[in-house]
Protein backbone atom coordinates (compact mmCIF):
# COMPACT_ATOMS: atom_id res chain seq x y z
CA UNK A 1 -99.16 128.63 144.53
CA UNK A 2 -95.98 128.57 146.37
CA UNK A 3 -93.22 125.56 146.14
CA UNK A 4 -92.56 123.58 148.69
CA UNK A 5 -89.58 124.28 150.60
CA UNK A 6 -86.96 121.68 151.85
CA UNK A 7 -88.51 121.59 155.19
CA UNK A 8 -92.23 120.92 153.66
CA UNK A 9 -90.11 117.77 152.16
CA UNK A 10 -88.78 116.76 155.72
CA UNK A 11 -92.41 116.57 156.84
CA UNK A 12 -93.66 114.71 154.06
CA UNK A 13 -91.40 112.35 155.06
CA UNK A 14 -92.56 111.82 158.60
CA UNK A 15 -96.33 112.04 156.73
CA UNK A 16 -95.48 109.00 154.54
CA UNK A 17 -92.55 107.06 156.67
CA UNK A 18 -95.83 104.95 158.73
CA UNK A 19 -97.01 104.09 155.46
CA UNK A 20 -94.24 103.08 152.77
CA UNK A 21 -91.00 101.71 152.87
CA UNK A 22 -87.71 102.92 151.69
CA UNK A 23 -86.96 101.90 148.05
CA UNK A 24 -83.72 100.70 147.42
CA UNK A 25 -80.99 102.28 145.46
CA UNK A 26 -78.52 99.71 143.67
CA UNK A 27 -75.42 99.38 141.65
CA UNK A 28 -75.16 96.70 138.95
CA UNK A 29 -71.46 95.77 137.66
CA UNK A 30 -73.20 94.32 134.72
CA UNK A 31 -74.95 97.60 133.91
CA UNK A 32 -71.95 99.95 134.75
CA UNK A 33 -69.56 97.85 132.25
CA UNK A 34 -72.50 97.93 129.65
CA UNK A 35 -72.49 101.87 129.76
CA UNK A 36 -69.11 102.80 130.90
CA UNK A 37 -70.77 104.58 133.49
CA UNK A 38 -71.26 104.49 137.64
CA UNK A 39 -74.72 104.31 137.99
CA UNK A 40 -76.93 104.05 141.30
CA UNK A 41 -80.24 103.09 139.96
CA UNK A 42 -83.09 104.47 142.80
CA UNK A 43 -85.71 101.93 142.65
CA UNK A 44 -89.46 103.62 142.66
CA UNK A 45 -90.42 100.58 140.56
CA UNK A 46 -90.64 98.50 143.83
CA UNK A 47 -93.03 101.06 144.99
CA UNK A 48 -97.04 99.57 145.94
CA UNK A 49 -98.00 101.04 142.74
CA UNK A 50 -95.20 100.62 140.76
CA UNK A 51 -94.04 104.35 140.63
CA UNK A 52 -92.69 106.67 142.80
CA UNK A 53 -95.95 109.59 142.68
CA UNK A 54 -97.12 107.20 145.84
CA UNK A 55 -95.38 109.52 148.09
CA UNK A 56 -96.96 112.48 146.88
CA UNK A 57 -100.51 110.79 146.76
CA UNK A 58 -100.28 109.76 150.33
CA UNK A 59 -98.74 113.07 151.54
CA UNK A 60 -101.93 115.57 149.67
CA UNK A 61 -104.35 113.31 150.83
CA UNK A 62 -103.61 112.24 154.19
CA UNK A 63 -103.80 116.44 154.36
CA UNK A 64 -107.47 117.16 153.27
CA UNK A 65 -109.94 118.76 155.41
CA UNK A 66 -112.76 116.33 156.28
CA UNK A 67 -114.96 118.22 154.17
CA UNK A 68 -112.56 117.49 151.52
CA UNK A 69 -112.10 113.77 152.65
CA UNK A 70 -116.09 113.37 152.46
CA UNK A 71 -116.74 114.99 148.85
CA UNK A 72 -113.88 113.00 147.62
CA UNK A 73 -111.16 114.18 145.02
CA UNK A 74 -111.09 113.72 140.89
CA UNK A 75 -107.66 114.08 139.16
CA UNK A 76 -106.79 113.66 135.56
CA UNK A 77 -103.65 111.13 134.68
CA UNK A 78 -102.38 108.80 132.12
CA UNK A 79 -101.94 106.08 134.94
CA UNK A 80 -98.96 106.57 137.84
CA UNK A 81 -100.14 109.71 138.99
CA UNK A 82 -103.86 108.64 139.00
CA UNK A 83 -102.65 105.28 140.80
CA UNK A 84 -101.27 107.49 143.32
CA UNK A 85 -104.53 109.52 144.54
CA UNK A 86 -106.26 105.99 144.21
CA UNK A 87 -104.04 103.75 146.53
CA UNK A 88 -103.89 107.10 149.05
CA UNK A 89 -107.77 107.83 148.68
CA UNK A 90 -107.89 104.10 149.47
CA UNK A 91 -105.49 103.74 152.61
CA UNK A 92 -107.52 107.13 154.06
CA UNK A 93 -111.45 105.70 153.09
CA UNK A 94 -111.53 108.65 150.53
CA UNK A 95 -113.84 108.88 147.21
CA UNK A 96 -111.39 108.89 143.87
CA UNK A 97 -112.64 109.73 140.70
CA UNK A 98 -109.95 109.05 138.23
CA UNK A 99 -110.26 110.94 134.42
CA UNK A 100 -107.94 108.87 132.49
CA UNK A 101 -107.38 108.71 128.05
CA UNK A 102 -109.37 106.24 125.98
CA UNK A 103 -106.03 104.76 124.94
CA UNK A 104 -104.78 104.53 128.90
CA UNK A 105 -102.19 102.00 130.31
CA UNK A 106 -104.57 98.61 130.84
CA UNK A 107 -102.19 97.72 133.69
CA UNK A 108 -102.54 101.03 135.69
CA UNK A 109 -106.30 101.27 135.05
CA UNK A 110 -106.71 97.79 135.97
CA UNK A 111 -104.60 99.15 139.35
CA UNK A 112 -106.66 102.37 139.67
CA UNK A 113 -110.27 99.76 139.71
CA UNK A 114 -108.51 97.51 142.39
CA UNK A 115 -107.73 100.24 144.55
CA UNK A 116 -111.98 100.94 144.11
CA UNK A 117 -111.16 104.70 142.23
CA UNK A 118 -113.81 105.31 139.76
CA UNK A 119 -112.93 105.57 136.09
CA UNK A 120 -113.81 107.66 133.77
CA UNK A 121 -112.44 107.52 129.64
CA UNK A 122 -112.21 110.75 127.60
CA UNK A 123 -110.48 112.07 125.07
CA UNK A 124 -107.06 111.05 122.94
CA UNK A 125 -104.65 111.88 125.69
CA UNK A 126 -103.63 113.63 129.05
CA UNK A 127 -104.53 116.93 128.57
CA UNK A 128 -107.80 115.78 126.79
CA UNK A 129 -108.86 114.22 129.96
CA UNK A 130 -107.38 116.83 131.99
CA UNK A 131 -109.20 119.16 130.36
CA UNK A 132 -112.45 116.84 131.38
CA UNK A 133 -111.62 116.18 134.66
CA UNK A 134 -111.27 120.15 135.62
CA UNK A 135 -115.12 120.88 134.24
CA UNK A 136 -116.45 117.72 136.10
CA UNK A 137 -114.59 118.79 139.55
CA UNK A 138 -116.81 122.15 139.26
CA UNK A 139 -119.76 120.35 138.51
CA UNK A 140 -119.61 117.77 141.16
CA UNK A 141 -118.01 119.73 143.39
CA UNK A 142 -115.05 117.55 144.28
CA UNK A 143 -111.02 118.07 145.18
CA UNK A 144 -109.86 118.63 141.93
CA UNK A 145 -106.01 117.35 142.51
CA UNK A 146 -103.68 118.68 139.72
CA UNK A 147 -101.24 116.45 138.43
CA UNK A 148 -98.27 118.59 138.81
CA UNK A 149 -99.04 122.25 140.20
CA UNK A 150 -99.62 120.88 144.18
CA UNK A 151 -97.17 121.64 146.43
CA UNK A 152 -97.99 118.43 148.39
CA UNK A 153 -97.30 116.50 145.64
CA UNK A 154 -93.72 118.14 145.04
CA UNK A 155 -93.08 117.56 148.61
CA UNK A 156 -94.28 114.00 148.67
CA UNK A 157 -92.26 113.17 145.47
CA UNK A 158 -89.40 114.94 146.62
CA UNK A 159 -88.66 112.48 149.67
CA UNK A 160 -87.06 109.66 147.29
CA UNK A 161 -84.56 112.21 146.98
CA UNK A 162 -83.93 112.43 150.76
CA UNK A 163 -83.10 108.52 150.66
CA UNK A 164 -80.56 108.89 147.87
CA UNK A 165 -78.23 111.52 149.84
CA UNK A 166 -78.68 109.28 152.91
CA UNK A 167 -77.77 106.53 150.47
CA UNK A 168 -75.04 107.88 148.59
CA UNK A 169 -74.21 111.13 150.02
CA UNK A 170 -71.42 111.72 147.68
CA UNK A 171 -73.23 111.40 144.50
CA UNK A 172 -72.59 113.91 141.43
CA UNK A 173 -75.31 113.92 139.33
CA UNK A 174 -79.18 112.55 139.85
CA UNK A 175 -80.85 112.41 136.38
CA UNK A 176 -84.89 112.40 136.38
CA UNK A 177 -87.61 111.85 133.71
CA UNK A 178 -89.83 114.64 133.18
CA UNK A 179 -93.50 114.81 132.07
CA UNK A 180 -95.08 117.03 134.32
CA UNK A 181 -92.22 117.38 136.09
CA UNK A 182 -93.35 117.34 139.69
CA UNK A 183 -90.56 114.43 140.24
CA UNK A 184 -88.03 116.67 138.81
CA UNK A 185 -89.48 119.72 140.59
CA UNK A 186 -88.96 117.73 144.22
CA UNK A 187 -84.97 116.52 143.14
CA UNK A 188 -84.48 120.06 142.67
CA UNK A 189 -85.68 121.41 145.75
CA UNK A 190 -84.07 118.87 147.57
CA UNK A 191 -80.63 118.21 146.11
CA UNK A 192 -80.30 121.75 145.92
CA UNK A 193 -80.68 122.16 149.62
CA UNK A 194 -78.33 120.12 150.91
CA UNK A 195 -75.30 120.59 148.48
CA UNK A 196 -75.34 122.92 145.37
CA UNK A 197 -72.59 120.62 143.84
CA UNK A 198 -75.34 117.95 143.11
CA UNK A 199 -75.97 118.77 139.03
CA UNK A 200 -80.05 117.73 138.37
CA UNK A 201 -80.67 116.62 134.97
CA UNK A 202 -84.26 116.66 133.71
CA UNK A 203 -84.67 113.99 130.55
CA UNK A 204 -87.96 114.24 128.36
CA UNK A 205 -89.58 112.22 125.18
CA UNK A 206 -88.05 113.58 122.17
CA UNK A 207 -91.87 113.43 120.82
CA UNK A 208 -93.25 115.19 123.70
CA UNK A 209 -91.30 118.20 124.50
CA UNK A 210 -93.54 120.65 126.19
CA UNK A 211 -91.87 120.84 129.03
CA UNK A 212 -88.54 120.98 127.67
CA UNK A 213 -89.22 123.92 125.08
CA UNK A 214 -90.64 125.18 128.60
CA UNK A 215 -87.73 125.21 130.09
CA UNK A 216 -85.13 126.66 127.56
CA UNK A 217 -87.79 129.40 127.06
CA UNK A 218 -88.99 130.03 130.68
CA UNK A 219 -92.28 130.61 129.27
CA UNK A 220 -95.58 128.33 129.35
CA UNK A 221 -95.29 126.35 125.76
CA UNK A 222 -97.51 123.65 124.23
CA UNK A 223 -95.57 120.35 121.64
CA UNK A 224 -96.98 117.96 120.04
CA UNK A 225 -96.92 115.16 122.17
CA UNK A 226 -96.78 111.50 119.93
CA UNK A 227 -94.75 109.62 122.15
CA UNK A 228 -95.37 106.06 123.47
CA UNK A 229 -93.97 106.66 126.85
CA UNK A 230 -97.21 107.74 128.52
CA UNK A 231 -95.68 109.17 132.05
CA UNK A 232 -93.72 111.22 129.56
CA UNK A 233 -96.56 112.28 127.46
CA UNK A 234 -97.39 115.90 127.83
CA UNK A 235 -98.15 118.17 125.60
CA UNK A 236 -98.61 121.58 127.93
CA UNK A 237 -96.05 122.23 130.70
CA UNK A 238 -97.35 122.76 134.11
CA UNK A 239 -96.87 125.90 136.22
CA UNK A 240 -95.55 125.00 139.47
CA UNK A 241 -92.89 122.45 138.50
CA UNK A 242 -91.66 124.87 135.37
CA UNK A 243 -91.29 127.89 138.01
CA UNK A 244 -89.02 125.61 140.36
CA UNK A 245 -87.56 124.03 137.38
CA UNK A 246 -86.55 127.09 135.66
CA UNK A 247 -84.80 128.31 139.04
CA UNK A 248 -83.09 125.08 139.85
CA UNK A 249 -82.84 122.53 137.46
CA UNK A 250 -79.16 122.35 135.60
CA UNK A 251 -79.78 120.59 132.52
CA UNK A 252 -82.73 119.46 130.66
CA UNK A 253 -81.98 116.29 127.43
CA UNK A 254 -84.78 114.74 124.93
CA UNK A 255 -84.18 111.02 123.97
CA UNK A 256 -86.11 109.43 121.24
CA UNK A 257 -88.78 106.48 121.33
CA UNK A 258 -85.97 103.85 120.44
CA UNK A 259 -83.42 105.19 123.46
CA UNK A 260 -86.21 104.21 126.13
CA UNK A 261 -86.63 100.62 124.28
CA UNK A 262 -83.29 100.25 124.55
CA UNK A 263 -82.91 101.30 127.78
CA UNK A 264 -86.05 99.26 128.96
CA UNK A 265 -83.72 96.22 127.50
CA UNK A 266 -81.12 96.88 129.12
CA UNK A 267 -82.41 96.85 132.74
CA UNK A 268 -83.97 93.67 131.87
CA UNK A 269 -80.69 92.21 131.10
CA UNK A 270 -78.57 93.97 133.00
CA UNK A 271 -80.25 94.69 136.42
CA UNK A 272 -82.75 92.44 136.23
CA UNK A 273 -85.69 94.60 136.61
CA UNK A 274 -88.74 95.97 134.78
CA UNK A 275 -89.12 99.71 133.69
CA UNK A 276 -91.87 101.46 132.09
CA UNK A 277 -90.54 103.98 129.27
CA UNK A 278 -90.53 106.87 131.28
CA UNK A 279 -88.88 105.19 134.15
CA UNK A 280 -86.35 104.35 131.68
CA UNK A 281 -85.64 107.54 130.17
CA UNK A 282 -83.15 108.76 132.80
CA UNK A 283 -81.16 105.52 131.39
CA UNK A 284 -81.17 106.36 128.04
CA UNK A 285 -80.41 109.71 128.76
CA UNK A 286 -77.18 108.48 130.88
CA UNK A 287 -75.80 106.59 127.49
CA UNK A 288 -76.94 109.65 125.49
CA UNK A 289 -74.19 111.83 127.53
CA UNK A 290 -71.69 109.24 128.35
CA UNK A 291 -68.54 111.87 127.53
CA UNK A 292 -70.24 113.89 130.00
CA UNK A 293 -70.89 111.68 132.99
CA UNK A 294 -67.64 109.49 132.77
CA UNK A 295 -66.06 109.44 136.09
CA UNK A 296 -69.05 110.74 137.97
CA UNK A 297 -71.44 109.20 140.48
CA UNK A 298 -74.88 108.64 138.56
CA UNK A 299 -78.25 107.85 140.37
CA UNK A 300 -80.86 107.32 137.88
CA UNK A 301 -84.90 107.80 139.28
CA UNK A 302 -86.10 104.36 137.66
CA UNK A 303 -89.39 106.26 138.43
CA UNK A 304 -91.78 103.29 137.79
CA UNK A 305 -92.36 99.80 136.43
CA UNK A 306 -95.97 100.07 135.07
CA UNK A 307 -95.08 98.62 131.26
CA UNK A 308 -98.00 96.55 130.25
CA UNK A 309 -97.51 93.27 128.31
CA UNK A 310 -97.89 94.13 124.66
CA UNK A 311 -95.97 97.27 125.40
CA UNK A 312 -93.34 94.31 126.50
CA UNK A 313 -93.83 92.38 123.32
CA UNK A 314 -93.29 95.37 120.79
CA UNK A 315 -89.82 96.63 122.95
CA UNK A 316 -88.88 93.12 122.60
CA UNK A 317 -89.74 92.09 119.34
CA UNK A 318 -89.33 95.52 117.08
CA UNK A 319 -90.38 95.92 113.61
């Protein structure tokens, strides 16, 4: 496997442009005065799914060979990733099998049925069903799409990134949440290209930090992986994103379970939106490192919306 370059990301983005629009990328008063901070908050919430890994779905499968396209793909996700390959399998008349956990998101299942993917429940987590949906891809003999180590997919992803210079060209820092870290993966190649100044901050569960032990190591590492922020929830890194992570990425932060709550809070209050945990890690990470990012030009990837509502209840009612 190779990574993408920045001129694989440039044609994902003329793959993709015909079929999704530009997501916004705002700045709330009420949020900057709540954090001290300037912050440019890049909305992949408002995507079709909810989350930005639509770009990378439609860019892999609009891609296949025919062959491909006929025997249909199976993929292995906890819910934004697997919404992905369905709503692209669906736009291009391809067959989806999605492997998800027992415990999966009811919202992006729910999603993933609408969009007519096939479901299929195993195991306690991600890598449990990932584990699944690799020995059923041999035995049916279908596309098996990786969650995080295909280069499409980086590519795809990476084109939010592409909007936010265009946006806000003279931005200082982008921070990112991490689970995979394909997201991360396509800032990095991206940013990177156009100005080196651009400091990429990866931000991970503090109770799922496989890829973050990944990182500081530069080696492959498995973590326990307890944390309630499913598009965070890990618990082996994946190859392809680590390799162009460990290259490119600057800095790499854990938050804990009640950081994201509080962060999920405050975009409800404060920007008037709706973020799933992981989508508001890069928030809680941004309070985390206030002293650090004081002055600076902030654009947090509010990577998806896809909360269900009891998760709602217990952010907003706590023990």
């Amino acid at each position: 496997m190779q990574p993408p370059t920045f001129l694989d990301v440039l044609q994902a983005k003329r793959n993709i442009a015909r079929h999704l629009p530009r997501t916004p990328l705002f700045n709330y008063p009420a949020l900057d005065q709540a954090t001290g901070l300037n912050l440019y908050v890049k909305h992949e919430n408002y995507q079709p799914i909810g989350a930005f890994k639509v770009r990378g779905g439609i860019n892999l499968i609009s891609q296949l060979s025919a062959d491909e396209k006929t025997r249909g793909v199976i993929t292995a996700s906890t819910g934004n990733h697997g919404q992905s390959i369905a709503y692209a399998a669906h736009l291009f008349n391809v067959p989806a099998t999605i492997v998800v956990p027992e415990n999966a998101n009811e919202v992006k299942v729910n999603a993933m049925r609408a969009l007519g993917a096939d479901i299929v429940f195993h195991g306690p987590d991600f890598d449990a069903a990932r584990e699944h949906c690799e020995a059923l891809a041999q035995a049916r003999q279908l596309r098996y799409v990786h969650a995080g180590n295909e280069p499409l997919l980086i590519a795809g992803v990476g084109t939010y990134t592409l909007e936010i210079l265009q946006d806000a060209p003279d931005v200082d820092v982008i921070i990112v949440p991490i689970g995979g870290g394909s997201g991360a993966a396509g800032v990095c190649i991206t940013a990177k290209a156009v100005t080196t100044n651009i400091r990429v901050i990866g931000v991970q569960a503090a109770q799922a930090p496989a890829a973050y032990k990944s990182w500081q190591a530069h080696a492959m590492l498995e973590a326990p992986n307890t944390t309630f922020a499913e598009g965070l929830a890990t618990r082996t890194a994946f190859a392809l994103p680590q390799k162009i992570l460990w290259d490119l990425l600057d800095d790499f932060v854990l938050v804990s379970e009640d950081a994201m709550r509080g962060a999920i809070v405050l975009y409800l209050q404060k920007a008037k939106t709706l973020a799933e945990a992981a989508g508001a890690a890069p928030l809680a990470a941004a309070m985390q490192m206030q002293e650090q990012l004081r002055g600076k030009k902030v654009a947090l990837i509010l990577s998806g919306g896809n909360i269900t509502p009891e998760q709602l209840r217990r952010v907003l009612t706590p023990p």
